[in-house]
Structure formats: structure tokens, C-alpha cells
PDB file of N, CA and C in Angstrom:
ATOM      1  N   UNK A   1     -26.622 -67.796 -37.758  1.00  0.00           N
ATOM      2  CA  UNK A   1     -27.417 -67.213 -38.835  1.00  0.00           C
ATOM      3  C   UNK A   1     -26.457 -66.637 -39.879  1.00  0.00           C
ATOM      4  N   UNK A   2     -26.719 -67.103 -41.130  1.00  0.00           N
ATOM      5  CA  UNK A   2     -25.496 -66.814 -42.355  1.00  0.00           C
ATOM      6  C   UNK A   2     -25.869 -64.739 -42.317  1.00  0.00           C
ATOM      7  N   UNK A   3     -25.260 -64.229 -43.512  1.00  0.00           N
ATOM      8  CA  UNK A   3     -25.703 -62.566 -43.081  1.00  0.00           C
ATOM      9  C   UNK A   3     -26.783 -62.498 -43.992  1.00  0.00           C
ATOM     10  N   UNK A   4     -26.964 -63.348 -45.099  1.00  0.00           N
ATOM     11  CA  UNK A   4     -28.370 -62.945 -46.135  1.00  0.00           C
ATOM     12  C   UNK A   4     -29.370 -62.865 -44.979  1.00  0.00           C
ATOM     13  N   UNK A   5     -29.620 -63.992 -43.833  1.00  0.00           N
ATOM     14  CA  UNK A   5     -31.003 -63.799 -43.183  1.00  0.00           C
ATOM     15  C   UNK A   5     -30.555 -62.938 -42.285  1.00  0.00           C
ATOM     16  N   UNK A   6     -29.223 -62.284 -41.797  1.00  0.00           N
ATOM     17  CA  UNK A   6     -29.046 -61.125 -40.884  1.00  0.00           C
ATOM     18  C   UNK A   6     -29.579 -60.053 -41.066  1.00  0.00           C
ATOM     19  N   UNK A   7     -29.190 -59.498 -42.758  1.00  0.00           N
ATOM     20  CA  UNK A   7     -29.969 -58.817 -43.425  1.00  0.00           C
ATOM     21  C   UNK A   7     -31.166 -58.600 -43.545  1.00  0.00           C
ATOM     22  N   UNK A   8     -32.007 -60.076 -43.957  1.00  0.00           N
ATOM     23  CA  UNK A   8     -33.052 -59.891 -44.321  1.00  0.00           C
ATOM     24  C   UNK A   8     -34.463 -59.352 -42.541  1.00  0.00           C
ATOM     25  N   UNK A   9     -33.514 -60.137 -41.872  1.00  0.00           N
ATOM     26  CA  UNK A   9     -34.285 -60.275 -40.316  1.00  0.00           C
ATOM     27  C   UNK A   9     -34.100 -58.165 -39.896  1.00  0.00           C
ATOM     28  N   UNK A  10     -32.896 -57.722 -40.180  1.00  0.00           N
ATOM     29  CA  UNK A  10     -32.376 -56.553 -40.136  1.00  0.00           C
ATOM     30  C   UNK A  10     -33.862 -55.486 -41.105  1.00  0.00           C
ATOM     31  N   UNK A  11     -33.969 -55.890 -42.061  1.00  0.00           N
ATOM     32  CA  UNK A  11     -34.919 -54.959 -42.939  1.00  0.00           C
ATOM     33  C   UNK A  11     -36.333 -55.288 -42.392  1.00  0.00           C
ATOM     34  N   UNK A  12     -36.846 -56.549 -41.499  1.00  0.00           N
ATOM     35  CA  UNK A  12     -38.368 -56.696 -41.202  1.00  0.00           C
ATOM     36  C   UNK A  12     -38.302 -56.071 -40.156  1.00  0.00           C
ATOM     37  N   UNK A  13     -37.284 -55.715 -39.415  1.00  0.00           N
ATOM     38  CA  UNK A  13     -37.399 -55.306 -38.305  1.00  0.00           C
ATOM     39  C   UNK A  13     -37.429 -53.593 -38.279  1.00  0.00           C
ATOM     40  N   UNK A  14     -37.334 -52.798 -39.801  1.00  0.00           N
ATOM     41  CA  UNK A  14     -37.496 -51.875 -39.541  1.00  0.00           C
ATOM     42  C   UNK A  14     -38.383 -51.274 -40.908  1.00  0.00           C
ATOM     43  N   UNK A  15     -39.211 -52.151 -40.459  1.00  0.00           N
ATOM     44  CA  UNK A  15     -39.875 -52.495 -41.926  1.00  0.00           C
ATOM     45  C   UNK A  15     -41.325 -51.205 -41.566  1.00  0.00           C
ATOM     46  N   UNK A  16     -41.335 -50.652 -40.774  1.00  0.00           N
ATOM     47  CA  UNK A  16     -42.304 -49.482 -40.179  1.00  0.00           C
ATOM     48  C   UNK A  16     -41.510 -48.211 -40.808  1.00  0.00           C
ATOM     49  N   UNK A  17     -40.181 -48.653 -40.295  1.00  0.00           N
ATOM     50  CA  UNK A  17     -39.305 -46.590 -41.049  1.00  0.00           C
ATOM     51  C   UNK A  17     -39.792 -46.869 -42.342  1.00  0.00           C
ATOM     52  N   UNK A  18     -38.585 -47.789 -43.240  1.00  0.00           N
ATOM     53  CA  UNK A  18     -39.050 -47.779 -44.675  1.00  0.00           C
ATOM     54  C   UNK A  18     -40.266 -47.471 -45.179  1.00  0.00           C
ATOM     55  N   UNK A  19     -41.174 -48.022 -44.902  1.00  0.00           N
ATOM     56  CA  UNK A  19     -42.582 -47.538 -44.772  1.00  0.00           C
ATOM     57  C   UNK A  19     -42.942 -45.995 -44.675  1.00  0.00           C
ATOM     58  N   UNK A  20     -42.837 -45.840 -43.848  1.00  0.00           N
ATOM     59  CA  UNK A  20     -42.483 -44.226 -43.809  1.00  0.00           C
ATOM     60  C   UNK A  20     -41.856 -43.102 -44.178  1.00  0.00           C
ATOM     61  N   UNK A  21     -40.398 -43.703 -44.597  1.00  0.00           N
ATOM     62  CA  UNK A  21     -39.231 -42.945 -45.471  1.00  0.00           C
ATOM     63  C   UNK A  21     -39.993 -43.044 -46.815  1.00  0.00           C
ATOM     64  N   UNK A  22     -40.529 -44.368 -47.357  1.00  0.00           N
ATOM     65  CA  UNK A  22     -41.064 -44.201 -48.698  1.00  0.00           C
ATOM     66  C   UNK A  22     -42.121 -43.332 -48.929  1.00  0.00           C
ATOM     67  N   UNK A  23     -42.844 -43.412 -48.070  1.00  0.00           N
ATOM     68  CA  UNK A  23     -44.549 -42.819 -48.621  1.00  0.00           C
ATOM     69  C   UNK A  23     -43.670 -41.119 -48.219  1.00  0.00           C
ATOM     70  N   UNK A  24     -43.263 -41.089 -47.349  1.00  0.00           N
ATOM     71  CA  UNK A  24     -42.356 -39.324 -47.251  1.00  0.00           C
ATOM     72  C   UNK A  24     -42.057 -38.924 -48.476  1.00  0.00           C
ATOM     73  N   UNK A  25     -40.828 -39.631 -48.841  1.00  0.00           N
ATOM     74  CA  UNK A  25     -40.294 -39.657 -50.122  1.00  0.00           C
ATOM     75  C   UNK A  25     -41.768 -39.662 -51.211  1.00  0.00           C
ATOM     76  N   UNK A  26     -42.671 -40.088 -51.257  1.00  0.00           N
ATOM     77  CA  UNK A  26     -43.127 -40.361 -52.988  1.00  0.00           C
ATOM     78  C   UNK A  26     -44.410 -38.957 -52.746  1.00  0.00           C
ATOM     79  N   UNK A  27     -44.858 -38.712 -51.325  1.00  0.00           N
ATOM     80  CA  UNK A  27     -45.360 -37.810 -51.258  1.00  0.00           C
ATOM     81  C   UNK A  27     -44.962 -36.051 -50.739  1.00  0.00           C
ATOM     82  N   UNK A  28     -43.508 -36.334 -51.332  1.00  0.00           N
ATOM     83  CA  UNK A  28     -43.061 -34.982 -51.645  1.00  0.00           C
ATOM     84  C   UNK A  28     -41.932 -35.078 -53.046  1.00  0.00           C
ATOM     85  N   UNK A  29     -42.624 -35.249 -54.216  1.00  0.00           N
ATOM     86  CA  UNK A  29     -41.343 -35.381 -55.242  1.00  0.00           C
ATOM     87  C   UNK A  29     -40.691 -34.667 -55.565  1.00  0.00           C
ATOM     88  N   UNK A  30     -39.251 -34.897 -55.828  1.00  0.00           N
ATOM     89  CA  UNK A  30     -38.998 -33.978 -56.411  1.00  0.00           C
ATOM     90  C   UNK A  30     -37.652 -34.522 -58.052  1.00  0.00           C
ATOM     91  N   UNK A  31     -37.694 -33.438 -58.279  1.00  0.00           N
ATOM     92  CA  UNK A  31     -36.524 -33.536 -59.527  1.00  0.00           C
ATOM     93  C   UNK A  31     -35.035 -34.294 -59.622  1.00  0.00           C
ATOM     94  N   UNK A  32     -34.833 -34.606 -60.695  1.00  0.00           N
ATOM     95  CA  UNK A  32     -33.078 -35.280 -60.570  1.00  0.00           C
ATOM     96  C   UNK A  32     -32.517 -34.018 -60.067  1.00  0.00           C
ATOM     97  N   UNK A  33     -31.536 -33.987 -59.391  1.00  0.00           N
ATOM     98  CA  UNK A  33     -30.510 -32.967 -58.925  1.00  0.00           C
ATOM     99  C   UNK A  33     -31.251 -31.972 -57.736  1.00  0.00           C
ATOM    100  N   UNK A  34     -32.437 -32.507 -57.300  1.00  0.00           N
ATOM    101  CA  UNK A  34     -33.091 -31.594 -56.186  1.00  0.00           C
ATOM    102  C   UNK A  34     -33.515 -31.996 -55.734  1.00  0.00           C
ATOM    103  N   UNK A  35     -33.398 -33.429 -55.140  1.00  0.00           N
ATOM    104  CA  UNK A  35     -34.166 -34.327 -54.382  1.00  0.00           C
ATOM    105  C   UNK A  35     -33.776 -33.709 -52.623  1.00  0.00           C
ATOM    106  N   UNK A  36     -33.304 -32.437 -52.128  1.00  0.00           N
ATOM    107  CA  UNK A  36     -33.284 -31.798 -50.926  1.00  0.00           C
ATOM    108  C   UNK A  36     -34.033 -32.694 -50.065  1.00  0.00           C
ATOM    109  N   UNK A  37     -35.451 -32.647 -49.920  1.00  0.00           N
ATOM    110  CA  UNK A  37     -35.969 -33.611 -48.567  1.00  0.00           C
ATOM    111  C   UNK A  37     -35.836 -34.888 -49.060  1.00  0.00           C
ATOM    112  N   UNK A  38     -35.767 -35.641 -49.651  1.00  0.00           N
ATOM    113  CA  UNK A  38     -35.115 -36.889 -49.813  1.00  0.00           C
ATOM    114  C   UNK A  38     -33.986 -37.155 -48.973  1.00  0.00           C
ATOM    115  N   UNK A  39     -33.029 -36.544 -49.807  1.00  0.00           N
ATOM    116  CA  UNK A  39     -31.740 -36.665 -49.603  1.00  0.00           C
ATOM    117  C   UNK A  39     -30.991 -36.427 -47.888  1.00  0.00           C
ATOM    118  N   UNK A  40     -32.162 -35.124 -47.627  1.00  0.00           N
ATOM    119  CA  UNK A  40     -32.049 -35.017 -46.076  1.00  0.00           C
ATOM    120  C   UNK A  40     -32.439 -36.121 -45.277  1.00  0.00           C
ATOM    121  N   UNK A  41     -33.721 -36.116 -45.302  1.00  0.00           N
ATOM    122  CA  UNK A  41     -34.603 -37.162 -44.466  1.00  0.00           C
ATOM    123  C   UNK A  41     -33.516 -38.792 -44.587  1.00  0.00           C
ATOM    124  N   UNK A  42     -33.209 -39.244 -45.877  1.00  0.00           N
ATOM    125  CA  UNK A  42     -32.349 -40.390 -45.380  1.00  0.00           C
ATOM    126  C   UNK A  42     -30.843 -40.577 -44.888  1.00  0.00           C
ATOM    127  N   UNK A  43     -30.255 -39.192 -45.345  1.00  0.00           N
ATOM    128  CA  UNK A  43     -29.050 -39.322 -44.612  1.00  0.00           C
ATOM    129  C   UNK A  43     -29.336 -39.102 -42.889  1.00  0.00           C
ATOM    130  N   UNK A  44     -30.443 -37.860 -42.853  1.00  0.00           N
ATOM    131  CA  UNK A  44     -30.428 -38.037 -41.375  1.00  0.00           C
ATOM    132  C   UNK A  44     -30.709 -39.356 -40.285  1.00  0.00           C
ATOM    133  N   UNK A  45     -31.807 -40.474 -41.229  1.00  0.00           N
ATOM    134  CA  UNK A  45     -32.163 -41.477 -40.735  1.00  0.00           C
ATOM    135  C   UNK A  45     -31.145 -42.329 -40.486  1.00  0.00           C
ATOM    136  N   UNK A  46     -30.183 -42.424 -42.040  1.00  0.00           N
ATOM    137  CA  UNK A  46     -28.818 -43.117 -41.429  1.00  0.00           C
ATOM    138  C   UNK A  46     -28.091 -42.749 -40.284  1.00  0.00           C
ATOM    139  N   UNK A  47     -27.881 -41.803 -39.993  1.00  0.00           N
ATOM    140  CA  UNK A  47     -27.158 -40.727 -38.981  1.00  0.00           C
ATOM    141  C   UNK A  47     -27.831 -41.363 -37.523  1.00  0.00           C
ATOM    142  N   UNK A  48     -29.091 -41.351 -37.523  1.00  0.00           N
ATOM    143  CA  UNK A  48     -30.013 -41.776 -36.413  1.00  0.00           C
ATOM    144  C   UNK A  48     -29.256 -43.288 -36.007  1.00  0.00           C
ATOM    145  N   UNK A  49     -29.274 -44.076 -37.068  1.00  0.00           N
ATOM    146  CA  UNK A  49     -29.030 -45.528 -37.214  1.00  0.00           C
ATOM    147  C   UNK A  49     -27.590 -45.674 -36.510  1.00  0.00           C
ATOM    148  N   UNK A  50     -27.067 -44.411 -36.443  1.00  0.00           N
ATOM    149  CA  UNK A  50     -25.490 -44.988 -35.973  1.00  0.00           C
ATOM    150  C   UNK A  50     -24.725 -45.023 -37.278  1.00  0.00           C
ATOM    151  N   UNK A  51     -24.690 -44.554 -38.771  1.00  0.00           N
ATOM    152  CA  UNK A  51     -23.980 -44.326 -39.807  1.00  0.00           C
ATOM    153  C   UNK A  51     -23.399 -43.325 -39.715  1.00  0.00           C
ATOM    154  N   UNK A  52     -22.093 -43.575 -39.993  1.00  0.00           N
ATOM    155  CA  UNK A  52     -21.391 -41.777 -40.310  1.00  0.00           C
ATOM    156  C   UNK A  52     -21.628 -41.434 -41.760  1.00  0.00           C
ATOM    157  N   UNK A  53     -22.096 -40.455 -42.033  1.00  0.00           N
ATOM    158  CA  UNK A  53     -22.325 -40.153 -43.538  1.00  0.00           C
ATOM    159  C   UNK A  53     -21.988 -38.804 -44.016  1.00  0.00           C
ATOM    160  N   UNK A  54     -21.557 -38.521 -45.097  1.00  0.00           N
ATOM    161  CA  UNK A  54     -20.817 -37.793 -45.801  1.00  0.00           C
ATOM    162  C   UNK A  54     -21.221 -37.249 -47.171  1.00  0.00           C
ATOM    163  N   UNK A  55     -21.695 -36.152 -47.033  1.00  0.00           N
ATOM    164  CA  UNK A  55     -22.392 -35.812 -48.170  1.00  0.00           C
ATOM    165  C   UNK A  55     -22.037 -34.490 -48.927  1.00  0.00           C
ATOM    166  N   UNK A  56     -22.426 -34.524 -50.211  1.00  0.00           N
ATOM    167  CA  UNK A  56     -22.126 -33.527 -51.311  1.00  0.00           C
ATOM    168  C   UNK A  56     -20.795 -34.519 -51.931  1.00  0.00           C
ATOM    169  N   UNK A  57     -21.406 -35.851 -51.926  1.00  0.00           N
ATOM    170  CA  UNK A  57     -20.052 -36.817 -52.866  1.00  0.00           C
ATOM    171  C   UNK A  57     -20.042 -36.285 -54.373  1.00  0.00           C
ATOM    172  N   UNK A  58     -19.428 -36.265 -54.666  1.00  0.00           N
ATOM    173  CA  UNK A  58     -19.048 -35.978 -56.185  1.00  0.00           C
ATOM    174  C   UNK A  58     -19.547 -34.515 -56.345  1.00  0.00           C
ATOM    175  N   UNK A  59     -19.327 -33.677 -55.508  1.00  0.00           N
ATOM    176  CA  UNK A  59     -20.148 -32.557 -56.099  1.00  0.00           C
ATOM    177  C   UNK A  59     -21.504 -32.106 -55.841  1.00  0.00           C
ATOM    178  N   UNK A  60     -22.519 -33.421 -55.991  1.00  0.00           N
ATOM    179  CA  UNK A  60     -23.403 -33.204 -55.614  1.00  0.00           C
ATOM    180  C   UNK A  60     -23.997 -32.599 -54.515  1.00  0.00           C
ATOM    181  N   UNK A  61     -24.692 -31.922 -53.937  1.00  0.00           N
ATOM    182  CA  UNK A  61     -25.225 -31.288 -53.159  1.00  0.00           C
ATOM    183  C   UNK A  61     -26.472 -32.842 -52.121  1.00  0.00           C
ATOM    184  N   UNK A  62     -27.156 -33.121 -53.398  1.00  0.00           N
ATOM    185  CA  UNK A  62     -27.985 -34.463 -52.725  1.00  0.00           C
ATOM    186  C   UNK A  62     -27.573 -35.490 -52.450  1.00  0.00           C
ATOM    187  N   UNK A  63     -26.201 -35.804 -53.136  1.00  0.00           N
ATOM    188  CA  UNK A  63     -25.597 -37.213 -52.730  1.00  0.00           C
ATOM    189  C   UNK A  63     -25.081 -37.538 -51.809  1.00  0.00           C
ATOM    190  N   UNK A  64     -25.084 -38.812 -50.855  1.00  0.00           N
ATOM    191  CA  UNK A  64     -24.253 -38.746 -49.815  1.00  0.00           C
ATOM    192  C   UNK A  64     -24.056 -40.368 -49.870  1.00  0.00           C
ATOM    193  N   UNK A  65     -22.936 -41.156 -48.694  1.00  0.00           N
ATOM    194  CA  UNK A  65     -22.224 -42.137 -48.718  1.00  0.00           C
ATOM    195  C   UNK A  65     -22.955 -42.706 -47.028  1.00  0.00           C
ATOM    196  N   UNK A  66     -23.067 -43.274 -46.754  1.00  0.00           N
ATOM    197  CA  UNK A  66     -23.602 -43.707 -45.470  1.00  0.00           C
ATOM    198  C   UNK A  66     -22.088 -45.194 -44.813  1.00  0.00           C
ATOM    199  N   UNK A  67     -21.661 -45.109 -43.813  1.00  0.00           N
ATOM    200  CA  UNK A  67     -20.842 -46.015 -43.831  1.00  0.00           C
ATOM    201  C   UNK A  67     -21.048 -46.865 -42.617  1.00  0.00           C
ATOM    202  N   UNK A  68     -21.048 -48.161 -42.079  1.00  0.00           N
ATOM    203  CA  UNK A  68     -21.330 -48.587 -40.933  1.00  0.00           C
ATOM    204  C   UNK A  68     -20.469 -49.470 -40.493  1.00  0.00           C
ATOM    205  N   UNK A  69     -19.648 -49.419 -39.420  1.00  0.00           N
ATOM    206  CA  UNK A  69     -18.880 -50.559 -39.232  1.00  0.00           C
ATOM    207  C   UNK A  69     -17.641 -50.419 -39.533  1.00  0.00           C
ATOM    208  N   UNK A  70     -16.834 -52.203 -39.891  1.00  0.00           N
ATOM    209  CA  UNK A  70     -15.544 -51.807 -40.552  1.00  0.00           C
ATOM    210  C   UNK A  70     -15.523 -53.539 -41.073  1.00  0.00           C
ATOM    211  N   UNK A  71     -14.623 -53.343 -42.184  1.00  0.00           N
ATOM    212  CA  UNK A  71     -14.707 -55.097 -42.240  1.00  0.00           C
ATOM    213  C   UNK A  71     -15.673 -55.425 -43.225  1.00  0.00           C
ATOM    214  N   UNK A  72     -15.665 -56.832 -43.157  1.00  0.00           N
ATOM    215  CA  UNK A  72     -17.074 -57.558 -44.307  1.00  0.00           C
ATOM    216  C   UNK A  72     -18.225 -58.184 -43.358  1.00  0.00           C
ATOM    217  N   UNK A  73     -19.196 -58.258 -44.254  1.00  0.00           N
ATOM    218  CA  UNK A  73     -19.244 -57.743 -45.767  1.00  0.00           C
ATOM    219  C   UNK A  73     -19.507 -56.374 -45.965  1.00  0.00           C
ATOM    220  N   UNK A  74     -18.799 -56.235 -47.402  1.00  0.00           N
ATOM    221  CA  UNK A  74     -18.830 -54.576 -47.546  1.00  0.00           C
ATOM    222  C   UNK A  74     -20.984 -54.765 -48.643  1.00  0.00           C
ATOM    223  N   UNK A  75     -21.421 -53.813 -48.286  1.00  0.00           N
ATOM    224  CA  UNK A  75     -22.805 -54.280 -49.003  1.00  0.00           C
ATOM    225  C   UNK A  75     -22.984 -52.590 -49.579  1.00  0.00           C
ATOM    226  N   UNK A  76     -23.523 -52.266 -50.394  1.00  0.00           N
ATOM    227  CA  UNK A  76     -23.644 -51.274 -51.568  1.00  0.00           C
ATOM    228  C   UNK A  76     -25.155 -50.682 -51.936  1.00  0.00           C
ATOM    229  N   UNK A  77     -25.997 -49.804 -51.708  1.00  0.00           N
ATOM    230  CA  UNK A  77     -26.841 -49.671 -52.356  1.00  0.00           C
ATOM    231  C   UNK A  77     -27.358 -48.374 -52.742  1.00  0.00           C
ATOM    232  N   UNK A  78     -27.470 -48.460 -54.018  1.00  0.00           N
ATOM    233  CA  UNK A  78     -27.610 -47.215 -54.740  1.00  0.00           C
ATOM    234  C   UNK A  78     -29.386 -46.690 -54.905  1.00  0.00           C
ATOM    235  N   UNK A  79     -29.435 -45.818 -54.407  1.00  0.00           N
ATOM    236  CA  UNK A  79     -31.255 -45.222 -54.371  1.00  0.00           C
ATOM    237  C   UNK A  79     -31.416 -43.904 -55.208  1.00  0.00           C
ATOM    238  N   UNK A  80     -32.421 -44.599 -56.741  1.00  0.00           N
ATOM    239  CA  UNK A  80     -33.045 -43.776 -57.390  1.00  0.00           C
ATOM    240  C   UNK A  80     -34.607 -42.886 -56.871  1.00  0.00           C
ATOM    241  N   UNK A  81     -34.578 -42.090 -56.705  1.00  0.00           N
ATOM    242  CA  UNK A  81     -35.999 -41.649 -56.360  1.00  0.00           C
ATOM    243  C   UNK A  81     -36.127 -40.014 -56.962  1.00  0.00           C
ATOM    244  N   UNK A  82     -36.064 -40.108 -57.789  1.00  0.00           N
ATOM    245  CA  UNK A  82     -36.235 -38.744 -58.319  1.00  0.00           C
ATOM    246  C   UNK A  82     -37.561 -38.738 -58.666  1.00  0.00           C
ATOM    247  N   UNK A  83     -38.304 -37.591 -58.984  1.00  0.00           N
ATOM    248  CA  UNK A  83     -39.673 -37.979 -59.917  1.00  0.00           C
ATOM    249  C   UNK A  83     -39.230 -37.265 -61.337  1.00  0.00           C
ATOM    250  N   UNK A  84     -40.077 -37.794 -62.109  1.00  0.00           N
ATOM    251  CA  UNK A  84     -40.055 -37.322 -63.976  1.00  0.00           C
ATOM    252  C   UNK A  84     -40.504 -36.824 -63.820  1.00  0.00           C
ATOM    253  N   UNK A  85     -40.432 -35.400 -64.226  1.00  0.00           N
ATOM    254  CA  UNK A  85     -41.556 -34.644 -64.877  1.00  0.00           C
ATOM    255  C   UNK A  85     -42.392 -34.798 -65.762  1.00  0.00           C
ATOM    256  N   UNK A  86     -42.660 -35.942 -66.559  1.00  0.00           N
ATOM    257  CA  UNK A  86     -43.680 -36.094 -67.260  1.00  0.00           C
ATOM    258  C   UNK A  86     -44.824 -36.827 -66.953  1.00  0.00           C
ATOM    259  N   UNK A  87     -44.579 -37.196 -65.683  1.00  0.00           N
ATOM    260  CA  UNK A  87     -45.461 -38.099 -65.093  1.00  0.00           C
ATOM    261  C   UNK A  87     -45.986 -37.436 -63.811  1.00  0.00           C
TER     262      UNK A  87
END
């Protein structure tokens, strides 16, 4: 199996958390720079997953780095979830 369908077989299979991390996430919003239960709830989930993760990157208090493994492929993903206040 090439890693795109490793991946993709990898995300159906935990396609119940996401589910859950999201509706968590959209039914508690919060602000750019204060996303606190966000920011908790998924580093801890990574943490659960077997990620070592490392947080307050750059300063930030909400940001964190999740790392798994060693080696390739190296894979990257950056998560917006703040809410606007105008909405």
C-alpha cells in the first residue's frame, strides 16, 4: 500500500475522534490567540496517539508541534480554528 492510501485508510479509521474533536472544537469557540480548549483537547489527543508534542512554539501559549516517528515522509499540517468575532 503506497502512504497516500496509508494515510487516507489511517484518517477513516479514526474518523469517530475527528468527529468529535470537531463538533468539541466548533461548539466551544473561541478567539485568535485563545483558542485554550482547542489547543488543549488536540495536543492532548496527539499525546494519547503516541505523539510527543511541544507546546508554547513561538511564544505562543496555544501553539504546539506534534511529532511522530522518525524518517519519511515528513507530512505537515497547519490547523486554523479560531472563531471571528463577527460572526
Amino acid at each position: 500500500m503506497d502512504w497516500k492510501s496509508q494515510i487516507s485508510a489511517a484518517i477513516d479509521a479514526k474518523q469517530a475522534l475527528l468527529e468529535d474533536l470537531a463538533l468539541s472544537i466548533g461548539e466551544n469557540p473561541e478567539l485568535g490567540f485563545l483558542e485554550v480548549h482547542a489547543s488543549r483537547l488536540l495536543a492532548r489527543t496527539l499525546e494519547d496517539g503516541g505523539f510527543r508534542v511541544t507546546r508554547g512554539i513561538a511564544g505562543l501559549e496555544t501553539a504546539f508541534c506534534g511529532t511522530y516517528g522518525q524518517g519519511r515522509p515528513n507530512i505537515a499540517l497547519l490547523c486554523e480554528y479560531d472563531a471571528l468575532p463577527e460572526l
